[in-house]
N, C-alpha and C. Protein backbone atom coordinates (compact mmCIF):
# COMPACT_ATOMS: atom_id res chain seq x y z
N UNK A 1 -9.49 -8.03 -3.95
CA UNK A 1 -9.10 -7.77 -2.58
C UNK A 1 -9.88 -6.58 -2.04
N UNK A 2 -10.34 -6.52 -0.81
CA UNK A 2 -11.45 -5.81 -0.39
C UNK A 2 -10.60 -5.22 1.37
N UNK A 3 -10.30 -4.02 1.39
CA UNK A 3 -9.92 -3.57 2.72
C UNK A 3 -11.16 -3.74 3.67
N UNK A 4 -10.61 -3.75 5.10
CA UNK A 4 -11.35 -3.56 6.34
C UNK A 4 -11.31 -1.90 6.57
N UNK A 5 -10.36 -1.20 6.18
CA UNK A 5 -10.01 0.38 6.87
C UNK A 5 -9.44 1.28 5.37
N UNK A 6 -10.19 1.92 5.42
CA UNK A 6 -9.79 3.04 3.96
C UNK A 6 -9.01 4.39 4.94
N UNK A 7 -8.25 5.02 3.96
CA UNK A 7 -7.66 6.09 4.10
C UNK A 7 -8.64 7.45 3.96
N UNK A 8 -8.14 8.84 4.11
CA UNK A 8 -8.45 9.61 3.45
C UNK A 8 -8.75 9.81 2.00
N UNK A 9 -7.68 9.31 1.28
CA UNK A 9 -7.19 9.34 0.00
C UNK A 9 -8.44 8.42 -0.32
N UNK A 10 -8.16 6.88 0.07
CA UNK A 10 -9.10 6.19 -0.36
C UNK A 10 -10.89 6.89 -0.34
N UNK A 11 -11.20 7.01 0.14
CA UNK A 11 -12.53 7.40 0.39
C UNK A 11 -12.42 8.31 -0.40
N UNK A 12 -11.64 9.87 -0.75
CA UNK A 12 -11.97 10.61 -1.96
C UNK A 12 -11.81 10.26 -3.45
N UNK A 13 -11.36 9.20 -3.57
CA UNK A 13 -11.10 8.30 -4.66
C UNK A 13 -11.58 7.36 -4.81
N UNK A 14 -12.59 6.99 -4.29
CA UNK A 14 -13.98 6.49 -4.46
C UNK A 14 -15.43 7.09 -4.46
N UNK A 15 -15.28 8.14 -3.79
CA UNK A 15 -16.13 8.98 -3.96
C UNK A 15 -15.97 10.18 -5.01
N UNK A 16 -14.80 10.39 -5.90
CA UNK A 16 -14.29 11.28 -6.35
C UNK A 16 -14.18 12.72 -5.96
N UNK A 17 -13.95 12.91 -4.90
CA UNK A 17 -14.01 13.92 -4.52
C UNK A 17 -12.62 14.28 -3.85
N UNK A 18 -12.38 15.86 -3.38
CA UNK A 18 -10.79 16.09 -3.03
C UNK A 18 -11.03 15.39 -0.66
N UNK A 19 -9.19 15.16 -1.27
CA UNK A 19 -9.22 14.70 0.61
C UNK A 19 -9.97 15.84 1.78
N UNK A 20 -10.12 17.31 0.64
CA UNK A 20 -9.96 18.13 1.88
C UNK A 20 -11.56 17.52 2.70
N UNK A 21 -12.79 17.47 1.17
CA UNK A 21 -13.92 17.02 1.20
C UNK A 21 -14.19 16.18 2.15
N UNK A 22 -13.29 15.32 2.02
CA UNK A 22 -13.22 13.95 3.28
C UNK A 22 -13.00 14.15 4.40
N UNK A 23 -12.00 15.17 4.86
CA UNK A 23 -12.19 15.79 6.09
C UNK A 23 -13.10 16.76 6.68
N UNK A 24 -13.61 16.98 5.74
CA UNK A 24 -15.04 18.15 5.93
C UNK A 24 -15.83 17.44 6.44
N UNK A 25 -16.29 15.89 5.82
CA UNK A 25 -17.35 15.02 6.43
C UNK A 25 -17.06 14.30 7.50
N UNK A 26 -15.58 13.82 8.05
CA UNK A 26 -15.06 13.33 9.03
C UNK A 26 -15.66 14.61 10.31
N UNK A 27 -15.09 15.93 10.08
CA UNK A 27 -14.84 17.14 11.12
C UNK A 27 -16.13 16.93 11.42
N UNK A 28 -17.94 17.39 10.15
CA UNK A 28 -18.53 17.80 10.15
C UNK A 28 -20.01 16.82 10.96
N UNK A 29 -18.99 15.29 11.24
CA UNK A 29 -19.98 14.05 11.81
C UNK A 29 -20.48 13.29 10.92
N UNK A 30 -20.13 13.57 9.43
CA UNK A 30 -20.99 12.81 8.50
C UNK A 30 -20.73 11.48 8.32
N UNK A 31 -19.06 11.50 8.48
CA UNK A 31 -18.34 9.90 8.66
C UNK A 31 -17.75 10.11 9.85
N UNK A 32 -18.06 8.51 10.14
CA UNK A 32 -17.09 8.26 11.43
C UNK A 32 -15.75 8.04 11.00
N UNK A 33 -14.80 8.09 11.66
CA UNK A 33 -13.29 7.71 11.39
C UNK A 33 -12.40 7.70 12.99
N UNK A 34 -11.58 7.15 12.62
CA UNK A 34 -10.35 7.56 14.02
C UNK A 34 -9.37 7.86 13.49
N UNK A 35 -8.46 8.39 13.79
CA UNK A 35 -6.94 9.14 14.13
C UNK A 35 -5.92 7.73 14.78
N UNK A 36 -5.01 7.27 13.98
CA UNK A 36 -3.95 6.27 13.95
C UNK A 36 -3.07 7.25 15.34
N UNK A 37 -2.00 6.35 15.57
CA UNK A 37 -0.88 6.83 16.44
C UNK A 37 -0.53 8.00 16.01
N UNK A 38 -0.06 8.05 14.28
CA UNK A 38 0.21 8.99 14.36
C UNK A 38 -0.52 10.57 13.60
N UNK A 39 -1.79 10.39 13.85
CA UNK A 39 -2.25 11.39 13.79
C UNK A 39 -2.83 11.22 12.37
N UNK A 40 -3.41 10.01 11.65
CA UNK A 40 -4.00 10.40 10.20
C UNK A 40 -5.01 9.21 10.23
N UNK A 41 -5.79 9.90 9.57
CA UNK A 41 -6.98 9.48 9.86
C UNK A 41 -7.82 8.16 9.11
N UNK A 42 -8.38 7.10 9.74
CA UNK A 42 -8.73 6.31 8.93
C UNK A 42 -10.53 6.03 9.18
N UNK A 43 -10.87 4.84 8.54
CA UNK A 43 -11.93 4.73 8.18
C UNK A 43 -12.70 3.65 8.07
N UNK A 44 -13.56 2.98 8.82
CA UNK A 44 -13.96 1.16 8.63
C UNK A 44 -14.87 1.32 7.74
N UNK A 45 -14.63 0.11 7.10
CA UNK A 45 -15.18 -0.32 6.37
C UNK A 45 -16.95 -0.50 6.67
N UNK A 46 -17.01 -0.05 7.47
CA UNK A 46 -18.67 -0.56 7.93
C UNK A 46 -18.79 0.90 8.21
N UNK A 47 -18.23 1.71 8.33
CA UNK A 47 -18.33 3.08 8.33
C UNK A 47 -19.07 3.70 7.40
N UNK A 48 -18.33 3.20 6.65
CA UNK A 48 -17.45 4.10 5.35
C UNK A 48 -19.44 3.52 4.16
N UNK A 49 -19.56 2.26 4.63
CA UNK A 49 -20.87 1.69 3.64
C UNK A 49 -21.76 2.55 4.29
N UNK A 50 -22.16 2.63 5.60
CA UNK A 50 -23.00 3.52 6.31
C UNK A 50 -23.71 4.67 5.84
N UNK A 51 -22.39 5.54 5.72
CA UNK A 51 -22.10 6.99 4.70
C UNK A 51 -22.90 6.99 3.45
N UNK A 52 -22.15 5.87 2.77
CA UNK A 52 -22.57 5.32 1.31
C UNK A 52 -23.97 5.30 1.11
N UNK A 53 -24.13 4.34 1.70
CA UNK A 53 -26.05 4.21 1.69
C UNK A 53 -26.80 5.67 2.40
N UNK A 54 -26.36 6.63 3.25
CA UNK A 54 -26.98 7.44 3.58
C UNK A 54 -27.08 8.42 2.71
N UNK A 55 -26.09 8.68 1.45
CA UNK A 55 -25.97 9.85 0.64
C UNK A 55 -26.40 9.00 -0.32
N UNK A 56 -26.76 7.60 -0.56
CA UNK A 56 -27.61 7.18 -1.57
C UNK A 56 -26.08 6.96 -2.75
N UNK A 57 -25.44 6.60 -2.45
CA UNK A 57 -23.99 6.32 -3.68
C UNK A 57 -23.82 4.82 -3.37
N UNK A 58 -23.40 4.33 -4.87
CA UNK A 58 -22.90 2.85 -4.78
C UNK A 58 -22.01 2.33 -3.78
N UNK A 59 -22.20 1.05 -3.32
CA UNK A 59 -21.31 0.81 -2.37
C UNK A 59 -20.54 -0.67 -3.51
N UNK A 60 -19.42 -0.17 -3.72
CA UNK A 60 -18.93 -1.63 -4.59
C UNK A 60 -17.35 -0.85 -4.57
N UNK A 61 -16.45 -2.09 -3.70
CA UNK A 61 -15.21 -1.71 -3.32
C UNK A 61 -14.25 -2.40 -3.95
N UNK A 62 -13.74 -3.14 -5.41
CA UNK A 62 -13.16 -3.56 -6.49
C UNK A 62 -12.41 -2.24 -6.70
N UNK A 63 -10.97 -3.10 -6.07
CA UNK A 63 -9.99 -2.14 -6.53
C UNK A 63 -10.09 -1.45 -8.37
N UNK A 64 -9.25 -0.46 -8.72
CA UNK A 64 -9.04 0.00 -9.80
C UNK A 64 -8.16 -0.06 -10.34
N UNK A 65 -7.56 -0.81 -11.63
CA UNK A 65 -6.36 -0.16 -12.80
C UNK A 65 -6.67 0.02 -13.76
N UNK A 66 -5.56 0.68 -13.97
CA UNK A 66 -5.94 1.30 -15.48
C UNK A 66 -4.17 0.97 -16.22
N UNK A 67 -4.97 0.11 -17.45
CA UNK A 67 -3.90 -0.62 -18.14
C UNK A 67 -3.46 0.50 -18.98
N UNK A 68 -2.04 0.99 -19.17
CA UNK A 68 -1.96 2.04 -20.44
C UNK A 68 -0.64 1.00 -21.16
N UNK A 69 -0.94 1.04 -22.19
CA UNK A 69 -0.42 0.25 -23.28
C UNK A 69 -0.63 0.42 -24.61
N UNK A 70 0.19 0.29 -25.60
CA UNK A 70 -0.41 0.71 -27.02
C UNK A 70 -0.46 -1.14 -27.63
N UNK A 71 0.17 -2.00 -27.15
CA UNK A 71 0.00 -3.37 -27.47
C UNK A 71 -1.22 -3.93 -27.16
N UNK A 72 -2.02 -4.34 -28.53
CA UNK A 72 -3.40 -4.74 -27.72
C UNK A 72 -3.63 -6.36 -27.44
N UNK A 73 -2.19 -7.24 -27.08
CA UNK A 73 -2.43 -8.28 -26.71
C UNK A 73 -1.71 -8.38 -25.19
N UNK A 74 -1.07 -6.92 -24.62
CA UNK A 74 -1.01 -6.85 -23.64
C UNK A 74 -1.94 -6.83 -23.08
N UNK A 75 -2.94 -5.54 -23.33
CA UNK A 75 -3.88 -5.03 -22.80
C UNK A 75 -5.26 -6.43 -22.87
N UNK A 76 -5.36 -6.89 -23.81
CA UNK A 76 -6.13 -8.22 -23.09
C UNK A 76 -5.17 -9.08 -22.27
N UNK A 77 -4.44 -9.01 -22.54
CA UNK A 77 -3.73 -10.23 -21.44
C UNK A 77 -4.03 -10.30 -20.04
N UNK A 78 -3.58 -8.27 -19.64
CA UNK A 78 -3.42 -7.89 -18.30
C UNK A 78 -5.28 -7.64 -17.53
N UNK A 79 -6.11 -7.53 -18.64
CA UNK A 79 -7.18 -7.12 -18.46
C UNK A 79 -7.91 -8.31 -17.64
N UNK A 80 -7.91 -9.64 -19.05
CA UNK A 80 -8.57 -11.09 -18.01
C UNK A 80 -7.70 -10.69 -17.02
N UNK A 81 -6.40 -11.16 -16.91
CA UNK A 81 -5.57 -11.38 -15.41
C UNK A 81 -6.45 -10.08 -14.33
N UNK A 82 -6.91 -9.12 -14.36
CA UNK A 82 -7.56 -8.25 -13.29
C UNK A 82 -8.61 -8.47 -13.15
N UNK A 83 -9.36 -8.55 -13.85
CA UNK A 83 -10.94 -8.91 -14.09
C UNK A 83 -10.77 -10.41 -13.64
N UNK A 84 -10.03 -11.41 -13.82
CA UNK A 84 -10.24 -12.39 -13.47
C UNK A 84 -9.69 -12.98 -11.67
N UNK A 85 -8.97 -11.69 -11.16
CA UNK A 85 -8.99 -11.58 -9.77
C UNK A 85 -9.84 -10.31 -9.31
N UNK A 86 -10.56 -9.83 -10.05
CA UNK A 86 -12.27 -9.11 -9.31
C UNK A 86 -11.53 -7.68 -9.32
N UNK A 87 -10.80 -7.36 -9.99
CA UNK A 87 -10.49 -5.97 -10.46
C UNK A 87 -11.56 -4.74 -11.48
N UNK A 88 -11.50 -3.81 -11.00
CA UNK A 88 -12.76 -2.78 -12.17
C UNK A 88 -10.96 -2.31 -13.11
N UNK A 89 -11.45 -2.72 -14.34
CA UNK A 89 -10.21 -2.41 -15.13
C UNK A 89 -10.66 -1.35 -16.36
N UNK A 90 -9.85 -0.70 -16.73
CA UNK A 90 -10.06 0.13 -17.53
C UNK A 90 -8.52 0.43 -18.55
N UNK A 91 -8.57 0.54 -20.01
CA UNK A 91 -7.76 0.43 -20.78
C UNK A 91 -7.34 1.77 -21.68
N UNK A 92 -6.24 2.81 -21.46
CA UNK A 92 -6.08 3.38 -22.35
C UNK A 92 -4.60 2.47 -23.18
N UNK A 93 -4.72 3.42 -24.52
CA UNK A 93 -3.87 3.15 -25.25
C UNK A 93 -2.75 3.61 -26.00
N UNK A 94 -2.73 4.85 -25.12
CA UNK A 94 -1.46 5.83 -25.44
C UNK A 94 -1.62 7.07 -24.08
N UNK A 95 -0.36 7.29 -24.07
CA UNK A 95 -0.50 8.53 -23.10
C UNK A 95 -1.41 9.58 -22.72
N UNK A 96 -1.89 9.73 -23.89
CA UNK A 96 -2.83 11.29 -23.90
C UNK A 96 -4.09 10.73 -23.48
N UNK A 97 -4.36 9.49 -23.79
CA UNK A 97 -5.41 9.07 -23.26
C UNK A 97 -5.88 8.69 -21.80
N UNK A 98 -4.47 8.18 -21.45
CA UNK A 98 -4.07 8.41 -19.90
C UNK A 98 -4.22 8.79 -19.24
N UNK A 99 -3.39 10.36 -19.69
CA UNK A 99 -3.92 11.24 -18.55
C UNK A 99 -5.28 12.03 -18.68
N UNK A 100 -6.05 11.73 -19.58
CA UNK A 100 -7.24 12.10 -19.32
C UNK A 100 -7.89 11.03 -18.18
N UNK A 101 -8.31 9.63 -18.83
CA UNK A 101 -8.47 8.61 -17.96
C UNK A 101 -8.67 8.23 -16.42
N UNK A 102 -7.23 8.73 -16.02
CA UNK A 102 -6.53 8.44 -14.95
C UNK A 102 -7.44 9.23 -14.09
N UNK A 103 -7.80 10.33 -14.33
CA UNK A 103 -8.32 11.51 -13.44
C UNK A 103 -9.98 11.08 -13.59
N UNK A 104 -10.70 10.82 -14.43
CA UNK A 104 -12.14 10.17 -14.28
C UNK A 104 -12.06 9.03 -14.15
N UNK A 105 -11.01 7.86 -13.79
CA UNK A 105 -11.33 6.71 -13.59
C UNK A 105 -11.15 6.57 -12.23
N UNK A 106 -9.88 7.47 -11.80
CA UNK A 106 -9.23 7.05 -10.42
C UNK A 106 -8.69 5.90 -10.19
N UNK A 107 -8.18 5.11 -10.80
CA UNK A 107 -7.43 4.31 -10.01
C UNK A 107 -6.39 3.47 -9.18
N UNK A 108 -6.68 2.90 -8.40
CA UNK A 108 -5.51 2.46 -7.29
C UNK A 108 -4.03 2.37 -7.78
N UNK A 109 -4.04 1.71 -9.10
CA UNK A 109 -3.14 0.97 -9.53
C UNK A 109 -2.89 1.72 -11.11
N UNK A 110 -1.96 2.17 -11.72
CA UNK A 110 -1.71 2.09 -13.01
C UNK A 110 -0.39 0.93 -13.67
N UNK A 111 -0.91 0.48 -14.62
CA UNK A 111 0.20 -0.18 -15.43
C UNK A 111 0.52 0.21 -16.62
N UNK A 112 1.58 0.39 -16.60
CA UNK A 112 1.99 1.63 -17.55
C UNK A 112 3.36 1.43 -18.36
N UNK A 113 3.30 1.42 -19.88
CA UNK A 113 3.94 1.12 -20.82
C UNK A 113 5.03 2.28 -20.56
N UNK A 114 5.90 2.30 -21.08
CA UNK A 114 7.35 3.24 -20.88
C UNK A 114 6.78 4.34 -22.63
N UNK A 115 7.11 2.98 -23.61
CA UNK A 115 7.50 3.50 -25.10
C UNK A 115 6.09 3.86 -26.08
N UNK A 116 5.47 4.32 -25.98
CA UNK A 116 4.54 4.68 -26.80
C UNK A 116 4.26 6.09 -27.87
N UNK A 117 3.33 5.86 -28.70
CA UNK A 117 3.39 6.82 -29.36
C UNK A 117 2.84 8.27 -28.80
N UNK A 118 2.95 9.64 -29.13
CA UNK A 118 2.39 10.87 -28.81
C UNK A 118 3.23 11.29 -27.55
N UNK A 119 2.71 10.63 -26.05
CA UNK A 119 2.81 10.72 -25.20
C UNK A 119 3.36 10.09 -24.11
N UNK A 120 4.66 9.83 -24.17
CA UNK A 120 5.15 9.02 -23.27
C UNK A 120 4.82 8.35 -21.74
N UNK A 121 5.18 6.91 -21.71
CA UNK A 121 5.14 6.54 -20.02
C UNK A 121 5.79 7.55 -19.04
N UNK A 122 6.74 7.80 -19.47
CA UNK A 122 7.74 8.75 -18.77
C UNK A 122 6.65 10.56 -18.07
N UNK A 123 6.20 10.58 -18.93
CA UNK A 123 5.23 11.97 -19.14
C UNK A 123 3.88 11.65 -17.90
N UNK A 124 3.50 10.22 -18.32
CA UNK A 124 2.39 10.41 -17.54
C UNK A 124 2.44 10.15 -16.07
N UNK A 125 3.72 9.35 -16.19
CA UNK A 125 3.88 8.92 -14.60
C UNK A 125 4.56 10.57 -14.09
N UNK A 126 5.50 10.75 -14.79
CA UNK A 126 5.24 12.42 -13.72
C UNK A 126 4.17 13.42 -13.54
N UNK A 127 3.20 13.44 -14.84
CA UNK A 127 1.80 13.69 -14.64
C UNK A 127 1.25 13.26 -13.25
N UNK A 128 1.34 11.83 -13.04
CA UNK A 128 0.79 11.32 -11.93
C UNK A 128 1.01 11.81 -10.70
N UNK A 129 2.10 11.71 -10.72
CA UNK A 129 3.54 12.08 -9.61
C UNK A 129 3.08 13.78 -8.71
N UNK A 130 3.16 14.05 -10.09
CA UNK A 130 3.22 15.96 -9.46
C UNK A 130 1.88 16.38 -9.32
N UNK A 131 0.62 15.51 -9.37
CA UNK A 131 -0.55 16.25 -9.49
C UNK A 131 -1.53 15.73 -8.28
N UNK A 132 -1.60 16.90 -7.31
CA UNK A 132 -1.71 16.95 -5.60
C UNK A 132 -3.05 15.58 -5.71
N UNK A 133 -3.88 15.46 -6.63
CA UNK A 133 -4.86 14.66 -6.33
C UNK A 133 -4.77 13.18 -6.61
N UNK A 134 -3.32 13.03 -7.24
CA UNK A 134 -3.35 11.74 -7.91
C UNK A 134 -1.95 11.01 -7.53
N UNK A 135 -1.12 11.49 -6.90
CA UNK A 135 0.50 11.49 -6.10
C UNK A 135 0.06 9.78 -5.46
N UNK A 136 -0.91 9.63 -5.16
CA UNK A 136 -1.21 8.53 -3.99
C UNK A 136 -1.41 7.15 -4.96
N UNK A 137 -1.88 7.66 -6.41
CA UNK A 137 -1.81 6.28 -7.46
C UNK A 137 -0.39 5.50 -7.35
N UNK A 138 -0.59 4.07 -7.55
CA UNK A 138 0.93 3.33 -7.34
C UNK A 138 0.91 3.61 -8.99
N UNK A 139 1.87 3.49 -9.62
CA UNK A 139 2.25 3.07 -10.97
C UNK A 139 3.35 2.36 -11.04
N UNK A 140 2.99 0.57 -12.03
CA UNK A 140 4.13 0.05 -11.98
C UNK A 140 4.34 0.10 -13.11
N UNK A 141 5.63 -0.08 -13.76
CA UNK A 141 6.16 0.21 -14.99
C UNK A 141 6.35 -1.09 -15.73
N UNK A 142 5.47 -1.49 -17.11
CA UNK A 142 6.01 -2.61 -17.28
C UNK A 142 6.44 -2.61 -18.86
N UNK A 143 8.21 -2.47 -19.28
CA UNK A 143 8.51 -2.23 -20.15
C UNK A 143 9.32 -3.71 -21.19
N UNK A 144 9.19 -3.32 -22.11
CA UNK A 144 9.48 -3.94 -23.13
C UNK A 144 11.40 -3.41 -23.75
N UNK A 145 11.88 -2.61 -23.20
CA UNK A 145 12.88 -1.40 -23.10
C UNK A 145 13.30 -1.59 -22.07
N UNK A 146 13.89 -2.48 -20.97
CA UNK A 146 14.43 -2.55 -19.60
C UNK A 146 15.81 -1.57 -19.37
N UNK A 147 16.84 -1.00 -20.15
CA UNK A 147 17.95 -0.30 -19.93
C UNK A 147 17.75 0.42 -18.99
N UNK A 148 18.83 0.60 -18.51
CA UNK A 148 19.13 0.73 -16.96
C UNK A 148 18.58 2.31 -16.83
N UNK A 149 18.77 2.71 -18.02
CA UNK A 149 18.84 4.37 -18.30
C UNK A 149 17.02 4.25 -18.26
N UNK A 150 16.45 3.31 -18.81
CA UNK A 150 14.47 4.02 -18.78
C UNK A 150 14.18 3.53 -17.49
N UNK A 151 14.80 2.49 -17.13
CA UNK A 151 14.58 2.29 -15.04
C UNK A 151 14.65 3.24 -14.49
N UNK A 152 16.19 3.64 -14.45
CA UNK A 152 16.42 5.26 -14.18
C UNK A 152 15.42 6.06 -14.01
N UNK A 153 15.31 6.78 -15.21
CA UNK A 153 14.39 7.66 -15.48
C UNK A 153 12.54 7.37 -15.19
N UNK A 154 12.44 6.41 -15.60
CA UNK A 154 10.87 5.79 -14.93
C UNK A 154 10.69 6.02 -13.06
N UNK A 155 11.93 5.61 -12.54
CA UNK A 155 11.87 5.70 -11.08
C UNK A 155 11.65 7.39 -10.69
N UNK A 156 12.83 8.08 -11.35
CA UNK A 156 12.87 9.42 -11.10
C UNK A 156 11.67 10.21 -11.25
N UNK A 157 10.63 9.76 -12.72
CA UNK A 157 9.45 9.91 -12.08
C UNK A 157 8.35 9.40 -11.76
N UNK A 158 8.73 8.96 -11.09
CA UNK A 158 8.10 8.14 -9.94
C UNK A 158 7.62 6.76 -9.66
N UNK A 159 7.66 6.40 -10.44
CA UNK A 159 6.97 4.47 -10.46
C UNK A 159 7.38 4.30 -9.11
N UNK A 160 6.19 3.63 -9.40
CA UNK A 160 6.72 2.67 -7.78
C UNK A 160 7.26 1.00 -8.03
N UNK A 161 7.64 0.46 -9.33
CA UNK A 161 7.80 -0.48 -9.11
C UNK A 161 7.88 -0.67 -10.93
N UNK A 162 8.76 -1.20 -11.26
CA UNK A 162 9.45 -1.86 -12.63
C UNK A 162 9.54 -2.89 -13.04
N UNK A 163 9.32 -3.44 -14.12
CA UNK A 163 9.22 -4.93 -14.52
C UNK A 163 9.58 -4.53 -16.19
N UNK A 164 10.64 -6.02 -16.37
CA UNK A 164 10.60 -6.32 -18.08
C UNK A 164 9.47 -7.49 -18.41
N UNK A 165 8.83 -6.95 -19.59
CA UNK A 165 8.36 -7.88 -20.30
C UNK A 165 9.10 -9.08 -21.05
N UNK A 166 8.98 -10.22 -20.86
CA UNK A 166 7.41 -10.47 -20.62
C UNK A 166 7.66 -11.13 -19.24
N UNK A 167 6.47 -10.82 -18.16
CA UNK A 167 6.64 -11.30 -17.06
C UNK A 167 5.46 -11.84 -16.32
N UNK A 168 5.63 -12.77 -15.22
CA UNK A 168 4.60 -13.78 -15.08
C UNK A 168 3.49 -13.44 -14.13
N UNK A 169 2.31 -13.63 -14.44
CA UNK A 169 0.90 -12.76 -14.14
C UNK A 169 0.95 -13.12 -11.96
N UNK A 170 1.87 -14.36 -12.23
CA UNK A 170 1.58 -14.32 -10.51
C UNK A 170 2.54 -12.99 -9.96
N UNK A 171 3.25 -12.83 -10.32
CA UNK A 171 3.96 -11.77 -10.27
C UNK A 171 3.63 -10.12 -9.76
N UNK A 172 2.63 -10.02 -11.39
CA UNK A 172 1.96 -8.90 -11.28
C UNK A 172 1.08 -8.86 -10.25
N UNK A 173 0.02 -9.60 -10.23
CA UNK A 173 -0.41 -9.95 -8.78
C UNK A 173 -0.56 -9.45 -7.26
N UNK A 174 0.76 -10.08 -7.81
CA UNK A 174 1.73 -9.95 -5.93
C UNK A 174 2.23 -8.53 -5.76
N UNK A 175 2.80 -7.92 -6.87
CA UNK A 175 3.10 -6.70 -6.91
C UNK A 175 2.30 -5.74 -6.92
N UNK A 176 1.20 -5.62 -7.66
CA UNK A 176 -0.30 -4.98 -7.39
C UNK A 176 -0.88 -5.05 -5.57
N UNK A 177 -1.04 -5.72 -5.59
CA UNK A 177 -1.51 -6.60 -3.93
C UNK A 177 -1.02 -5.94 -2.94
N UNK A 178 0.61 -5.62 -3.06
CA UNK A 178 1.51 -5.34 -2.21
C UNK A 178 1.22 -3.64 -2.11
N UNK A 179 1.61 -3.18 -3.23
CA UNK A 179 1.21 -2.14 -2.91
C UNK A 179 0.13 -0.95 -2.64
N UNK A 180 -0.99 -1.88 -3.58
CA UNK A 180 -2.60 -1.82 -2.82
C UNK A 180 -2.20 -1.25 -1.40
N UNK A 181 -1.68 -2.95 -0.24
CA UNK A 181 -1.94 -2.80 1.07
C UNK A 181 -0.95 -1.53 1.65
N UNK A 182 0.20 -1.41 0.96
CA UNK A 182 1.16 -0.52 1.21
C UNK A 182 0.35 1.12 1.78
């Protein structure tokens, strides 16, 4: 899935760089953008390639997840299923690896195991949560452990969205998709 209009966020998370950066080049004329109703700022897509090719950086707009899982027949499972709807996917396999990951991969989307060894789901999604550059990642939670109590607690920090295993790839999908456009 390929947007017409990127965000702030989006554009520094493709370019890796912080939002303030993005408004430096918006203020400074380097990108074009407009200002929504209510005052935040977006970005076309024909803009945004413009930029791209003028500073000489790749232009290739394949959303991002990053599978974290310690099961490695999840992690192929979920991997074809992204790659095989034109996703750039990337695989850690325990927490710690995660949150290293997460921050040089950037991406849109995390899917993210609850129960693992070292470093918990729980850990990284508030990692995610509380850290000013990365708050804007969706993370959906997809556990093997559904009790009401790791929902709970998974929501509190922060997921945006929960699922028991095992569950059906149109699913994931739709739920990815959704909150992509969200």
């Amino acid at each position: 899935m390929v947007k017409d209009v990127f965000t702030t966020y989006e554009v520094a998370q493709y370019c890796k760089v912080t939002i303030t950066t993005v408004v430096n080049w918006i203020k400074d004329g380097s990108l074009a953008a407009y200002k929504t109703k209510g005052g935040h700022r977006r970005i076309k897509k024909s803009d945004f390639e413009e930029f791209l090719r003028q500073h000489n950086m790749p232009v290739s707009f394949q959303q991002k997840v990053l599978i974290v899982d310690d099961d490695y027949s999840i992690q192929t499972g979920l991997r074809k299923l992204f790659e095989g709807d034109n996703y750039e996917v990337e695989v850690a396999s325990n927490g710690f690896e995660a949150g290293i990951m997460v921050k040089e991969f950037m991406p849109s989307v995390v899917m993210l195991d609850l129960i693992m060894p070292e470093f918990d789901g729980f850990a990284v999604c508030e990692l995610i949560k509380k850290h000013k550059e990365l708050k804007y990642i969706k993370v959906i939670v997809l556990t093997g452990f559904p009790s009401q109590e790791n929902i709970a607690r998974a929501k509190k920090a922060g997921a945006d969205r929960c699922f028991a295993k095992p569950i059906e790839n149109k699913e994931i999908l739709e739920a990815v998709n959704s909150l992509i456009k969200s």
